[in-house]
PDB file of N, CA and C in Angstrom:
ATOM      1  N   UNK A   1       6.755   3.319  -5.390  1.00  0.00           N
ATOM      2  CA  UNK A   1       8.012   4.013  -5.527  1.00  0.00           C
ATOM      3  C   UNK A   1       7.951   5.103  -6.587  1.00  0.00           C
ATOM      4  N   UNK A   2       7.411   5.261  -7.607  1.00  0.00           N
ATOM      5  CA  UNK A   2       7.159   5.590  -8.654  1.00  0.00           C
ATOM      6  C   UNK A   2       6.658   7.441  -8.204  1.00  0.00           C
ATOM      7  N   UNK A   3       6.134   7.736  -7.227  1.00  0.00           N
ATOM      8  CA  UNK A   3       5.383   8.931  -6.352  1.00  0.00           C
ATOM      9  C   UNK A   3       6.995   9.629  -5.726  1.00  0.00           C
ATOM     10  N   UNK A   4       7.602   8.147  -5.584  1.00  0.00           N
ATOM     11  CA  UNK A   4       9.087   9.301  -4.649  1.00  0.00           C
ATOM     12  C   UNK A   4      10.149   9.234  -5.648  1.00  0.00           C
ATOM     13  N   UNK A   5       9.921   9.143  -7.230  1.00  0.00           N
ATOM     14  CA  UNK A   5      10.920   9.426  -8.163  1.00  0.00           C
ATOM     15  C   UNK A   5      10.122  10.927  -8.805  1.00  0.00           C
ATOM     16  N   UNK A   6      11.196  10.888  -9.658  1.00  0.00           N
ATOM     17  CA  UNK A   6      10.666  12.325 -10.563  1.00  0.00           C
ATOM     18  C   UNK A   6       9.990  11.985 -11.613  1.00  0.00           C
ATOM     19  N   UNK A   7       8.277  12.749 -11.033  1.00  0.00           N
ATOM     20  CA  UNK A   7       7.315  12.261 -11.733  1.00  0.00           C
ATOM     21  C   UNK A   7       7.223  12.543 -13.663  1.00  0.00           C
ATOM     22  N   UNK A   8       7.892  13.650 -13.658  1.00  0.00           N
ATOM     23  CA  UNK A   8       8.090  13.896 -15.367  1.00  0.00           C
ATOM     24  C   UNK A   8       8.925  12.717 -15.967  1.00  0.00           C
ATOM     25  N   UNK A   9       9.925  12.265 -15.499  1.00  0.00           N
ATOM     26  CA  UNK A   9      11.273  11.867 -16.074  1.00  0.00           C
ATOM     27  C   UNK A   9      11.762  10.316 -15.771  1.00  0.00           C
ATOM     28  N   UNK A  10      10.698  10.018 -14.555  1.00  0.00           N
ATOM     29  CA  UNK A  10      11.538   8.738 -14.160  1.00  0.00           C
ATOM     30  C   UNK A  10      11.735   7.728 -15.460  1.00  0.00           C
ATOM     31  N   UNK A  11      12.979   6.807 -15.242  1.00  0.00           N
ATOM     32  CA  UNK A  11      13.075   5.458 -15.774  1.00  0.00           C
ATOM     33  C   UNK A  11      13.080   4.372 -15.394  1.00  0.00           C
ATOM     34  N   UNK A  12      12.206   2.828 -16.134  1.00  0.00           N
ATOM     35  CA  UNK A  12      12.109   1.830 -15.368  1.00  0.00           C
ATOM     36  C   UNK A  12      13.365   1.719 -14.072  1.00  0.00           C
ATOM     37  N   UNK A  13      14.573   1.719 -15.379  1.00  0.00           N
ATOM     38  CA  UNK A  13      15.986   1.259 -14.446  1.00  0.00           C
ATOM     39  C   UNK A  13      16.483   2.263 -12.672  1.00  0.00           C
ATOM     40  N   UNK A  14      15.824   3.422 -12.704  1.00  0.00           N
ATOM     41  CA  UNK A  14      16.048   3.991 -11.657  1.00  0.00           C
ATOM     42  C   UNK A  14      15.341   3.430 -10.463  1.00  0.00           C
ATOM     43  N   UNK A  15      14.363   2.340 -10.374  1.00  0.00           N
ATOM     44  CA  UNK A  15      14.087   1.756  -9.339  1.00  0.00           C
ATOM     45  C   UNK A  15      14.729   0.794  -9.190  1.00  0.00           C
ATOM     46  N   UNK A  16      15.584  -0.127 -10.491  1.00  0.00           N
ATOM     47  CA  UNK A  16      16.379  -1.761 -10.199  1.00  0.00           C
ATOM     48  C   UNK A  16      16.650  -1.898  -8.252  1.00  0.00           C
ATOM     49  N   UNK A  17      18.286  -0.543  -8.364  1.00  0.00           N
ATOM     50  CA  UNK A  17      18.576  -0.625  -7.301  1.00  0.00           C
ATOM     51  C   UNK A  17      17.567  -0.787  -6.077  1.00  0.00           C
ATOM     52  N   UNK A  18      16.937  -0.149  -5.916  1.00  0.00           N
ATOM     53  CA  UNK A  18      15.861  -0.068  -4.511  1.00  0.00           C
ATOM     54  C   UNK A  18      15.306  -1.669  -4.599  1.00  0.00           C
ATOM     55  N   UNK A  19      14.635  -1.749  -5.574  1.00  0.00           N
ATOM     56  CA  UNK A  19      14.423  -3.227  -5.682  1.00  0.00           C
ATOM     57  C   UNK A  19      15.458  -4.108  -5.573  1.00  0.00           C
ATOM     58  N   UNK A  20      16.135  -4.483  -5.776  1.00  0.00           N
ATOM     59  CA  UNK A  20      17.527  -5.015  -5.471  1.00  0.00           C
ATOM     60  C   UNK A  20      17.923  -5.518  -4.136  1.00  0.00           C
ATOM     61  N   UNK A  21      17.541  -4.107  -3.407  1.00  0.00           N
ATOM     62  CA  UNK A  21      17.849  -4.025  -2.453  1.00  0.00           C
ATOM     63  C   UNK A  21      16.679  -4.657  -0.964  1.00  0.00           C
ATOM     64  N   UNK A  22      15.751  -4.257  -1.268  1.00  0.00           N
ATOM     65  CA  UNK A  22      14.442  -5.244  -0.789  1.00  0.00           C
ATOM     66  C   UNK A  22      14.375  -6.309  -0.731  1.00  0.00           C
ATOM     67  N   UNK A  23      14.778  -6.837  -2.164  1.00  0.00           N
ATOM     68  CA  UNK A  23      15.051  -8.495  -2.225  1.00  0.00           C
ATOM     69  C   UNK A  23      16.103  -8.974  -1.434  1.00  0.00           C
ATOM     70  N   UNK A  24      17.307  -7.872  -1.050  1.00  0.00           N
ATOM     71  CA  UNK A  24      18.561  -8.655  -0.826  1.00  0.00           C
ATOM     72  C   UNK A  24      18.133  -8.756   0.980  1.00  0.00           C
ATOM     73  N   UNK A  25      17.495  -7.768   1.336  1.00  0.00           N
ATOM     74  CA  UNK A  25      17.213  -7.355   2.834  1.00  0.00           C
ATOM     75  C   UNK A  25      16.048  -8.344   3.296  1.00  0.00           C
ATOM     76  N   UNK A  26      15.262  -8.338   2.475  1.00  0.00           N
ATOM     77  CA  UNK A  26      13.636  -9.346   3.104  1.00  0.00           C
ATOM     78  C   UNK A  26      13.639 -10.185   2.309  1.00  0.00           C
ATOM     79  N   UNK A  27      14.278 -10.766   0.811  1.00  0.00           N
ATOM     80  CA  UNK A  27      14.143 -12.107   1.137  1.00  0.00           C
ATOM     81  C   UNK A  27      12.506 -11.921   0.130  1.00  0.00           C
ATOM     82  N   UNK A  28      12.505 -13.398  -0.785  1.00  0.00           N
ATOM     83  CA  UNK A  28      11.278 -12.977  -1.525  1.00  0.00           C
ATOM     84  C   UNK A  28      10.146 -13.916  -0.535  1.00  0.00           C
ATOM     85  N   UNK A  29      10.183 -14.825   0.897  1.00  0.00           N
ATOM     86  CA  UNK A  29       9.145 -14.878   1.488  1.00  0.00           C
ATOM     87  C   UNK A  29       8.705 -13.558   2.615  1.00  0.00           C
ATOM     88  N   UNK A  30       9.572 -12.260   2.105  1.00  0.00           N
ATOM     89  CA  UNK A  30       8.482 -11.491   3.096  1.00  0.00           C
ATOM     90  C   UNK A  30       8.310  -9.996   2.148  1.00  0.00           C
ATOM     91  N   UNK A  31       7.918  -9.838   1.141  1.00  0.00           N
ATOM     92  CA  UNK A  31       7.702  -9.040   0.160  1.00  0.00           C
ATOM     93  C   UNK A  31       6.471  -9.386  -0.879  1.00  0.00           C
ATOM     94  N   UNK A  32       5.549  -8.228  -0.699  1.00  0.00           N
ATOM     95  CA  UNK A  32       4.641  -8.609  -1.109  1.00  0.00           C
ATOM     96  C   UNK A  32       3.957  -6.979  -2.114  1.00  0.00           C
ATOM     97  N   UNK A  33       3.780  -7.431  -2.929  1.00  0.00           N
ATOM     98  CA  UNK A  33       4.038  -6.097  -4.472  1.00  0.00           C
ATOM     99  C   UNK A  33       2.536  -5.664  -3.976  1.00  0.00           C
ATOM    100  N   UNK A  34       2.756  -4.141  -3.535  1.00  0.00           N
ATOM    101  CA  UNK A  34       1.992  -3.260  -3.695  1.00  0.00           C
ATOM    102  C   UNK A  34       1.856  -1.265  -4.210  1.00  0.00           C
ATOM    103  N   UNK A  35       1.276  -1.219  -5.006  1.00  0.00           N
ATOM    104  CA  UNK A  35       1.013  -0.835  -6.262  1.00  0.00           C
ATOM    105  C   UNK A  35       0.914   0.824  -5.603  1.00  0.00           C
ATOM    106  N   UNK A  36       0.218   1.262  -4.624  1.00  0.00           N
ATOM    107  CA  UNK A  36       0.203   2.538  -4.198  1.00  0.00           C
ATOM    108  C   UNK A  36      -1.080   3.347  -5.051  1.00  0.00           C
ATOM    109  N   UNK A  37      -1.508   2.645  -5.083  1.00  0.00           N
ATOM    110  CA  UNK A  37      -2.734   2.753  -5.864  1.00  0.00           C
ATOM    111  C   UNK A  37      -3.986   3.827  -5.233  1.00  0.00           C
ATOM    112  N   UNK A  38      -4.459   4.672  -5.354  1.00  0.00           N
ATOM    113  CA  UNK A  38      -4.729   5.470  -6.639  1.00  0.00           C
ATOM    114  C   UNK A  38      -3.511   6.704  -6.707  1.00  0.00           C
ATOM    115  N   UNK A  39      -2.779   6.680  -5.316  1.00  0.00           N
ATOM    116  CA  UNK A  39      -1.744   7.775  -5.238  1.00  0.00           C
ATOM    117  C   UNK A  39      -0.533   7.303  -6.291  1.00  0.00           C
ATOM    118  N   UNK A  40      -0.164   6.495  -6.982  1.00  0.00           N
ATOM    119  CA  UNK A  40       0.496   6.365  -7.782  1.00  0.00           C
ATOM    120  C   UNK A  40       0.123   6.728  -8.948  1.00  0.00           C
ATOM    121  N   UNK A  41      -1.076   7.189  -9.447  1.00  0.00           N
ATOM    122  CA  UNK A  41      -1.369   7.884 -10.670  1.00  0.00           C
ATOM    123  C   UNK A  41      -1.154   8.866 -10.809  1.00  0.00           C
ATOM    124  N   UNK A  42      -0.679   9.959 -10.311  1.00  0.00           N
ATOM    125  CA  UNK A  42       0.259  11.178 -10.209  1.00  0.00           C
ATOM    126  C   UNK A  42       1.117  10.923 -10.878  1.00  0.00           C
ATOM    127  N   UNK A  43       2.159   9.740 -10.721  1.00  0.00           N
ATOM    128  CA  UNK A  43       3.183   9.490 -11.368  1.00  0.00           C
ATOM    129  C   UNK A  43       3.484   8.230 -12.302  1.00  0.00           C
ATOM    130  N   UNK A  44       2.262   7.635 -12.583  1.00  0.00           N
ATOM    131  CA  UNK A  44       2.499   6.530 -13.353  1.00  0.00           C
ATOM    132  C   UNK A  44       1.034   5.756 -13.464  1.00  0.00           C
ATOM    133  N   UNK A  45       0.936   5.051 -14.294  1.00  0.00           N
ATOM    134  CA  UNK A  45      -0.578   4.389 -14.416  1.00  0.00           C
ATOM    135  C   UNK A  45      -0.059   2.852 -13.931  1.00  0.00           C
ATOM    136  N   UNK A  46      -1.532   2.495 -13.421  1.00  0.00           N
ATOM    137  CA  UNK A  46      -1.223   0.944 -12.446  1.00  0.00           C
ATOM    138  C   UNK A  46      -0.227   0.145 -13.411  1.00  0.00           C
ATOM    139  N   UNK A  47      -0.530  -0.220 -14.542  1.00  0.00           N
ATOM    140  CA  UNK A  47      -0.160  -1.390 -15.468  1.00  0.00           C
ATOM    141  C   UNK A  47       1.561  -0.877 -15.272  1.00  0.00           C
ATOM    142  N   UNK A  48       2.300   0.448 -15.618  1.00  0.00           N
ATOM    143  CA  UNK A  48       3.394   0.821 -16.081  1.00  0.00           C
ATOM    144  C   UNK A  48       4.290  -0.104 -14.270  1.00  0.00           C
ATOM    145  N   UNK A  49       3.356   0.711 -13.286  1.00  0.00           N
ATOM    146  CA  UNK A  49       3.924  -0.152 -12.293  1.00  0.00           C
ATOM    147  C   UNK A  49       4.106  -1.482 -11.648  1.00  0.00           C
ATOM    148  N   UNK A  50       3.051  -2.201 -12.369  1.00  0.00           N
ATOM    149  CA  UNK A  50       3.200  -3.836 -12.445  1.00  0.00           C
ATOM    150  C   UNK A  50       4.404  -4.418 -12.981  1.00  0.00           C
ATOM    151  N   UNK A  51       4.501  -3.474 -14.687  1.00  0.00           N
ATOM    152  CA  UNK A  51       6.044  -4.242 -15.352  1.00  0.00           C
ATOM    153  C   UNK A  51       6.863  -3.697 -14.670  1.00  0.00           C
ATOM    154  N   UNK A  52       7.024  -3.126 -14.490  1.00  0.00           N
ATOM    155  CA  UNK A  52       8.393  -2.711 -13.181  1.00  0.00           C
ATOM    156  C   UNK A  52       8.816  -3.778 -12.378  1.00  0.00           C
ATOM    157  N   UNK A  53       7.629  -4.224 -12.210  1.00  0.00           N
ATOM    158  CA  UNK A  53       8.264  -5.514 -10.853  1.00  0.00           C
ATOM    159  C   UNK A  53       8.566  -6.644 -11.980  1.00  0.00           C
ATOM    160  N   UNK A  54       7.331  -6.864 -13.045  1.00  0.00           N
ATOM    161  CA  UNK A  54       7.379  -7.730 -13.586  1.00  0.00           C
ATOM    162  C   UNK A  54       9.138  -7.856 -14.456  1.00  0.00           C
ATOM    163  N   UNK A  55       9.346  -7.014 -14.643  1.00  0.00           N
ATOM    164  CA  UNK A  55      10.681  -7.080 -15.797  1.00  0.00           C
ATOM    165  C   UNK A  55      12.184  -6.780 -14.762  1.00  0.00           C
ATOM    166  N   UNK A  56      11.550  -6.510 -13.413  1.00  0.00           N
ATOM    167  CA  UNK A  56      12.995  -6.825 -12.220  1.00  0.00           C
ATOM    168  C   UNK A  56      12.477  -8.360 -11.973  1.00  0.00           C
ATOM    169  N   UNK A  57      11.312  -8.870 -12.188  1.00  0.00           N
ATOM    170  CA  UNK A  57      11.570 -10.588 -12.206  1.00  0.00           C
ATOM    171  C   UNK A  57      11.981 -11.065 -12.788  1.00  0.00           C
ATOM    172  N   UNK A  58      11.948 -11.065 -14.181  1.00  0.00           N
ATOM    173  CA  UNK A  58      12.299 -11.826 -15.105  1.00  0.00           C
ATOM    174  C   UNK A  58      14.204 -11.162 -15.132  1.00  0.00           C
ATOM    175  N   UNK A  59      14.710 -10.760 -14.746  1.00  0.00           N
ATOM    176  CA  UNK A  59      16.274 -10.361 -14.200  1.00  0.00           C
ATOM    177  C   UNK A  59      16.653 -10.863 -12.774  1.00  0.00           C
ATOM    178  N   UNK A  60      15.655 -11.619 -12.193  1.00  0.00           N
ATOM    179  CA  UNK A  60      16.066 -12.193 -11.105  1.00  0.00           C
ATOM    180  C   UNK A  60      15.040 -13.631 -10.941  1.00  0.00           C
ATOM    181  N   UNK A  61      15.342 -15.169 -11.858  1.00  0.00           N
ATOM    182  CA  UNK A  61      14.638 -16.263 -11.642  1.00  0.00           C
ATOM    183  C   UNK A  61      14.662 -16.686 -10.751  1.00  0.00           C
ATOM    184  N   UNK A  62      15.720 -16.200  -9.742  1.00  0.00           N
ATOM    185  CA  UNK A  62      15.500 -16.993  -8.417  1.00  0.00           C
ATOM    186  C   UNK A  62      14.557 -16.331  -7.280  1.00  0.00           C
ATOM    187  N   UNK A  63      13.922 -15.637  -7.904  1.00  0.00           N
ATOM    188  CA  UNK A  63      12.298 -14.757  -6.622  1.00  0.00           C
ATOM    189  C   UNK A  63      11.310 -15.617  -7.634  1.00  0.00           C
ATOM    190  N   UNK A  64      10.519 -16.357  -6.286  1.00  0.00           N
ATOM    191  CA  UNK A  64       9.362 -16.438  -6.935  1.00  0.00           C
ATOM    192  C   UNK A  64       8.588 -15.734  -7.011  1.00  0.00           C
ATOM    193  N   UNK A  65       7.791 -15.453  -7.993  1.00  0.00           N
ATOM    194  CA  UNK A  65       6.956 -14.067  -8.191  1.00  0.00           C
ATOM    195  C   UNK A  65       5.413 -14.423  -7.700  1.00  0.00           C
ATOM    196  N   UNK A  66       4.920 -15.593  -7.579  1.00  0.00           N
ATOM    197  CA  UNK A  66       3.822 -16.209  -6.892  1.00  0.00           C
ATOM    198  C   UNK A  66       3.816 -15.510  -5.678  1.00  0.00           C
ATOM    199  N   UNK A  67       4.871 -15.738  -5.072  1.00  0.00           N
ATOM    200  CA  UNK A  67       5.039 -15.076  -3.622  1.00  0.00           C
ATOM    201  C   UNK A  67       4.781 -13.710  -3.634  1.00  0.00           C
ATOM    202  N   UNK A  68       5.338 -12.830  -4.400  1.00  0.00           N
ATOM    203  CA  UNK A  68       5.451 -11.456  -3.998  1.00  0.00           C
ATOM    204  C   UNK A  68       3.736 -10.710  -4.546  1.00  0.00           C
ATOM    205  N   UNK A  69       3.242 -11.665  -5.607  1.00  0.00           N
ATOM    206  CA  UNK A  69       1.708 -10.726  -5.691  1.00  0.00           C
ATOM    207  C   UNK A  69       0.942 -11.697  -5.277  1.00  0.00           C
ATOM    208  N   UNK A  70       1.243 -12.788  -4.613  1.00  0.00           N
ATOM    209  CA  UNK A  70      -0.103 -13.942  -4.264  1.00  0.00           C
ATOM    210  C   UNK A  70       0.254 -14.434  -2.713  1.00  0.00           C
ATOM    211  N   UNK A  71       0.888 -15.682  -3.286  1.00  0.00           N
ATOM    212  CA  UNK A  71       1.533 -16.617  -1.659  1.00  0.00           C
ATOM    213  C   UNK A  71       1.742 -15.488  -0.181  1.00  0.00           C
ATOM    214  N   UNK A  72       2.722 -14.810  -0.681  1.00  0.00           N
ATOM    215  CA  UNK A  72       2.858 -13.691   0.409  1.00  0.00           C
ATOM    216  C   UNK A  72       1.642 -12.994   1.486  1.00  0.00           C
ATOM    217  N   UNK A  73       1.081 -12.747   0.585  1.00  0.00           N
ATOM    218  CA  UNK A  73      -0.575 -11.776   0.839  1.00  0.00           C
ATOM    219  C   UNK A  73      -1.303 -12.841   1.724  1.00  0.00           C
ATOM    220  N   UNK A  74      -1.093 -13.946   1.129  1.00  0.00           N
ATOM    221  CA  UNK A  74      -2.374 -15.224   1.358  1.00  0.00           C
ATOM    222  C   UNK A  74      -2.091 -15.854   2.854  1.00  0.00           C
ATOM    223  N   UNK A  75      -0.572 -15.649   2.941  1.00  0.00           N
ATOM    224  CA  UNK A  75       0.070 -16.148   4.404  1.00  0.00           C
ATOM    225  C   UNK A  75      -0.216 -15.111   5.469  1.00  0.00           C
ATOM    226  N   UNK A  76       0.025 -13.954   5.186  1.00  0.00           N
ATOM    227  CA  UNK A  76       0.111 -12.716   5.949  1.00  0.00           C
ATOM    228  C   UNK A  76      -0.591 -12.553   6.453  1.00  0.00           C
ATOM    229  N   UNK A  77      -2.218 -12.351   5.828  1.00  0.00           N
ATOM    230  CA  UNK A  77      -3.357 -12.103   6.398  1.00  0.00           C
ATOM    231  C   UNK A  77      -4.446 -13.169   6.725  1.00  0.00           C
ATOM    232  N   UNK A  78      -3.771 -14.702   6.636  1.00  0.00           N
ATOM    233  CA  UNK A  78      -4.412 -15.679   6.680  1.00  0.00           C
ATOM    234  C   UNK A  78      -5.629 -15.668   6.034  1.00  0.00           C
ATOM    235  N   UNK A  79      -5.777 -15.589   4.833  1.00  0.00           N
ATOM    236  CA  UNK A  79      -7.200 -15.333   4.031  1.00  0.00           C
ATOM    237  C   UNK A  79      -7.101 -17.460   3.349  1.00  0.00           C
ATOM    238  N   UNK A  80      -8.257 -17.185   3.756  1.00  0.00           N
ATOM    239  CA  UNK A  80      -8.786 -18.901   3.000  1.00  0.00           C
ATOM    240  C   UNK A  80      -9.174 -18.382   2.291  1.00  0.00           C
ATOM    241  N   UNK A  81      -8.238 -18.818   0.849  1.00  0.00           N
ATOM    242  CA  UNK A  81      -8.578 -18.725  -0.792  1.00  0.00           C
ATOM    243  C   UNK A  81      -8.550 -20.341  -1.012  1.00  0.00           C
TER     244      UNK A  81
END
């Protein structure tokens, strides 16, 4: 998300909503955190976009966060981990 805000200026809080809204639409068993990686360095370095999700979790205890960077992934693509 971080690529379709304004890359000089954005703030964490200008993504809450969108996030918010993901959660409220899919639900934290079908969301799964991906980073946009290396095209997100234009507008932000990997780590800045991890706490993003990380600090809209900790404002919402009821998503498990296992799910959205692990469980999710692991179901989806049926990978034996």
């Amino acid at each position: 998300m971080v690529t379709e805000a304004d890359w000089e200026n954005w703030q964490e809080n200008d993504f809450l909503p969108y996030l918010d809204a993901v959660y409220e639409i899919f639900g934290d068993d079908n969301i799964i955190f991906g980073s946009d990686w290396p095209v997100s360095l234009t507008a932000a370095e990997y780590l800045q976009v991890v706490e993003i999700i990380k600090r809209w979790l900790v404002m919402h205890p009821e998503v498990e966060s296992d799910k959205i960077f692990y469980a999710n992934a692991v179901k989806l693509y049926q990978l034996e981990i």
